[in-house]
Structure formats: C-alpha cells, structure tokens
C-alpha atoms as a PDB file:
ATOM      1  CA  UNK A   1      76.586 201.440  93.613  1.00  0.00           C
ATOM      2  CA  UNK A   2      78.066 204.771  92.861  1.00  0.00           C
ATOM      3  CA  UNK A   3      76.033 205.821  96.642  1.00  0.00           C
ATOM      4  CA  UNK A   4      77.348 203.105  98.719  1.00  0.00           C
ATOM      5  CA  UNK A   5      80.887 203.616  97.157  1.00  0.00           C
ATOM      6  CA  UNK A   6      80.534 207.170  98.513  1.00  0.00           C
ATOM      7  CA  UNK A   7      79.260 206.035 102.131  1.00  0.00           C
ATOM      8  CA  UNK A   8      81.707 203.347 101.993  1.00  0.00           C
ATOM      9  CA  UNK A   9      84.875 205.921 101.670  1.00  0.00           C
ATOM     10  CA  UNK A  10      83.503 208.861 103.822  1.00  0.00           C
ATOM     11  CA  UNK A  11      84.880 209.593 106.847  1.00  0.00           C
ATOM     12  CA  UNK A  12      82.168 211.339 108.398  1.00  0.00           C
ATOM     13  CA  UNK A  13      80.724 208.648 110.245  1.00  0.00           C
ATOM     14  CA  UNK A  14      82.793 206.754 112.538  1.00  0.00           C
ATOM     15  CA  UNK A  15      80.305 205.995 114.974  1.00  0.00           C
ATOM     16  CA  UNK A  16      77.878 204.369 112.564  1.00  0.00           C
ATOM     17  CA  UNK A  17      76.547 201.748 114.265  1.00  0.00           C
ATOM     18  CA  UNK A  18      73.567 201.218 112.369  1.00  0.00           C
ATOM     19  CA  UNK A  19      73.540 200.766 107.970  1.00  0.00           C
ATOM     20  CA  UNK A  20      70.574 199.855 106.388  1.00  0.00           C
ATOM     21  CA  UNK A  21      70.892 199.989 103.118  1.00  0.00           C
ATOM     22  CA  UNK A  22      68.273 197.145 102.099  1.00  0.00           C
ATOM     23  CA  UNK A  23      66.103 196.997  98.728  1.00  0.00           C
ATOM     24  CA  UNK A  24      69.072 199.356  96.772  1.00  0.00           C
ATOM     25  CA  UNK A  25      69.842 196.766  94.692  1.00  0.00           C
ATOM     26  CA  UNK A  26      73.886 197.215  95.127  1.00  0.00           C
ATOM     27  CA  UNK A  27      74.481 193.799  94.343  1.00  0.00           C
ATOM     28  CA  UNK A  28      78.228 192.254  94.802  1.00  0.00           C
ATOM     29  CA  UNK A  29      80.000 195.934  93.611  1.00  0.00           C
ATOM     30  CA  UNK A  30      78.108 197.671  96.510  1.00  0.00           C
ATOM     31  CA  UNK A  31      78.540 194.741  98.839  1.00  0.00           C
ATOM     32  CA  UNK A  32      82.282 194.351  98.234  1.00  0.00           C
ATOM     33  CA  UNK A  33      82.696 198.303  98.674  1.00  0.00           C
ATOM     34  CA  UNK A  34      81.644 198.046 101.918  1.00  0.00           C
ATOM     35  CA  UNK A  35      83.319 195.230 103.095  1.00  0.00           C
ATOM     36  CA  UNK A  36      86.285 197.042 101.644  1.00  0.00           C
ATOM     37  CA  UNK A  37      85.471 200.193 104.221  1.00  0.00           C
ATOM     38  CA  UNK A  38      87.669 200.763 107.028  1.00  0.00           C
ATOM     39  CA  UNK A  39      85.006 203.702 107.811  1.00  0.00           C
ATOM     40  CA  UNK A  40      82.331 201.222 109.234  1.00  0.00           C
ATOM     41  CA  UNK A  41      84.587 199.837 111.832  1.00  0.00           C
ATOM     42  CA  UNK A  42      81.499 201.054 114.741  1.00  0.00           C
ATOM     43  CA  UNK A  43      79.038 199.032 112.949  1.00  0.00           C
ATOM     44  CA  UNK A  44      77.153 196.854 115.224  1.00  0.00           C
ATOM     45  CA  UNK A  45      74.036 196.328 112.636  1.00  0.00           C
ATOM     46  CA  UNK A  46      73.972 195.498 109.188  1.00  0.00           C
ATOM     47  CA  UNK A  47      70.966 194.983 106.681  1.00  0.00           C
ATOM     48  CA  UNK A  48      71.886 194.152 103.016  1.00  0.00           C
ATOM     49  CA  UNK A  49      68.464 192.167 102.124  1.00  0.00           C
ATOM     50  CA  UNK A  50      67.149 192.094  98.734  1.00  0.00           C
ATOM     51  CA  UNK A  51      70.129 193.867  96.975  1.00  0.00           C
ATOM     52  CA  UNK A  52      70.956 190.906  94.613  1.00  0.00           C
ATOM     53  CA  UNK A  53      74.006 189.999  96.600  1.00  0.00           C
ATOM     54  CA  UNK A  54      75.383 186.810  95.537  1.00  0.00           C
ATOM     55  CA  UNK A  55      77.825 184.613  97.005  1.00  0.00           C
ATOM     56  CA  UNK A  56      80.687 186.642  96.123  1.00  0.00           C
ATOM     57  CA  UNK A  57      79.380 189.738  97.809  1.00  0.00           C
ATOM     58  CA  UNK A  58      78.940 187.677 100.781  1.00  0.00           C
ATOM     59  CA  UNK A  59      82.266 185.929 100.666  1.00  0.00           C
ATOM     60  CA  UNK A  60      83.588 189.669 100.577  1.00  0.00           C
ATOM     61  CA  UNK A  61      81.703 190.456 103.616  1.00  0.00           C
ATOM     62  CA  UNK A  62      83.158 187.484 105.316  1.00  0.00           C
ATOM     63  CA  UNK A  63      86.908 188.104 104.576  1.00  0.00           C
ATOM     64  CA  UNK A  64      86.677 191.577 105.622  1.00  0.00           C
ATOM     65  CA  UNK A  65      87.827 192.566 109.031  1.00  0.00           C
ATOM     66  CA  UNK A  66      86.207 195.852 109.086  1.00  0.00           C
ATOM     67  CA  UNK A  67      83.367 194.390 111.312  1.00  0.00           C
ATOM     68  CA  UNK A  68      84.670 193.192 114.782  1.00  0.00           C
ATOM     69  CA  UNK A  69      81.517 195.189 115.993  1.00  0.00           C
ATOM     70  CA  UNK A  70      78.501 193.793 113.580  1.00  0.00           C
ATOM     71  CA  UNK A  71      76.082 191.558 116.103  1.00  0.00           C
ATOM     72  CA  UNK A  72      73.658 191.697 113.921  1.00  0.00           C
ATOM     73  CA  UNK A  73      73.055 191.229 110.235  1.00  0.00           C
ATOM     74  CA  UNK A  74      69.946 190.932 107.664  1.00  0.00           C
ATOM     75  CA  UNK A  75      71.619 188.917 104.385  1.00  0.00           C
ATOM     76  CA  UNK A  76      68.023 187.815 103.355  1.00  0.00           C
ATOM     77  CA  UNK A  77      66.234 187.793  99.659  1.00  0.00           C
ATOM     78  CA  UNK A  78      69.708 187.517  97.915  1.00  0.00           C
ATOM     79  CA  UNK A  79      70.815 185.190  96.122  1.00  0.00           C
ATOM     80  CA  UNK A  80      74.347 184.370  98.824  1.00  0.00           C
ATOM     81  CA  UNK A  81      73.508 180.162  97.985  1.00  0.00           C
ATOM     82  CA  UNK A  82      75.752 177.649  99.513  1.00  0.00           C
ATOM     83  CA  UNK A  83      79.123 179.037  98.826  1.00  0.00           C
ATOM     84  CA  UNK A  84      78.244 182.278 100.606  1.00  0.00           C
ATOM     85  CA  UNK A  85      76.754 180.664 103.705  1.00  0.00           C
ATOM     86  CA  UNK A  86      80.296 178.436 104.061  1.00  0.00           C
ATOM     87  CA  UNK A  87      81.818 181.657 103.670  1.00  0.00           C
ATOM     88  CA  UNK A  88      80.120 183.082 106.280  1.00  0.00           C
ATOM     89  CA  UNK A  89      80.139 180.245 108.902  1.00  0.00           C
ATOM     90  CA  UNK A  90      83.700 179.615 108.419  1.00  0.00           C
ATOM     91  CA  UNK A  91      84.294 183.848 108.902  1.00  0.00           C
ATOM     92  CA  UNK A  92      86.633 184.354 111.870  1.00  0.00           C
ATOM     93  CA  UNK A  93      85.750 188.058 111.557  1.00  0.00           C
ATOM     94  CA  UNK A  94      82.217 188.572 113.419  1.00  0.00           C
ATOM     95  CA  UNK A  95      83.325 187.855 116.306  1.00  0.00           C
ATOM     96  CA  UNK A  96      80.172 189.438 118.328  1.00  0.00           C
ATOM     97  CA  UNK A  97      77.614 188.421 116.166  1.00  0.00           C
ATOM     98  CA  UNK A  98      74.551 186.841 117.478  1.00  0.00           C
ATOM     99  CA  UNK A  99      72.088 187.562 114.809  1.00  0.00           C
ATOM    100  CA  UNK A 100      72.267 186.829 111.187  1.00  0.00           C
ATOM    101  CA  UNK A 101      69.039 186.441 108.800  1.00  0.00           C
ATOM    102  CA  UNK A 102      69.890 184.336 105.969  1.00  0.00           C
ATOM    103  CA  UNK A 103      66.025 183.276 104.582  1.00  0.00           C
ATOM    104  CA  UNK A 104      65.252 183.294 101.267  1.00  0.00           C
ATOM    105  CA  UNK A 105      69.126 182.775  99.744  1.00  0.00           C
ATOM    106  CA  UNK A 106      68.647 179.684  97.667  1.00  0.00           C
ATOM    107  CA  UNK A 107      70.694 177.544 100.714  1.00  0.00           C
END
C-alpha cells in the first residue's frame, strides 16, 4: 500500500481524472488512503476491483468527500458485502455518479 499511499499524498496530479489501480491488492489500508486524498479531487473514474477491499475500505470511500467528481466506479471482486453496499447507497458524497460495478462482492 506503501504505492498508493504515495499517489494518494502527491500533489502532482490535480487533474487526474482517471485511477485505475485494479488487481494491486491494496486492500482497506490502500483504499482508506485514498479516500483520505484531497489530491484526487478531479477524479471522475475510479477502478478498485479485485484489491481485497472489504467493507471498511468501502465505507471509507463513502464518507470521503474527496470525490464530488467520480461518475464512475469499478468496486467489483472484493469482498465490500452488505455493510459496504449500505455504505455506499446511503453516501451523500458521489453526487455525479452514474456508474458503479459492484459484481462479485458477496452482496
């Protein structure tokens, strides 16, 4: 997580509006360091799948209002289960999303 941690903090890109950072296996330390990032604040897509996210990460994600950008974002092949999908329907903080992959979470 030691990578995303550095992306997350980095000022260098604040016109990201694209972070794929899929099949890294980051799992909720990665995922709650970049819900944590003020840095991302352009991002309009987001792909976390198969990093071993649980529903902490994702509950991180949703409580984080570093994203009034993201329309789109790729949660599948974690592990997010029922508690992170209530987190993330009940999120008043994606405002512009219209896209959000969810499959294979255990729901």
């Amino acid at each position: 997580a030691a990578g995303v941690q550095a992306l997350a903090v980095s000022s260098f890109f604040p016109n990201l509006s694209s972070l794929d950072v899929s099949k890294n296996d980051i799992g909720v330390a990665g995922i709650q360091e970049l819900a944590a990032s003020s840095s991302l604040f352009s991002l309009t897509y987001l792909n976390v799948s198969e990093n071993r996210i649980c529903a902490a990460g994702v509950q991180a994600l949703a409580a984080s209002s570093f994203f009034p950008e993201l329309a789109s974002m790729d949660a599948s092949k974690n592990e997010i289960g029922d508690a992170g999908m209530q987190a993330l329907a009940a999120s008043i903080f994606f405002p512009k999303l219209t896209s959000l992959n969810v499959s294979v979470n255990r729901l």
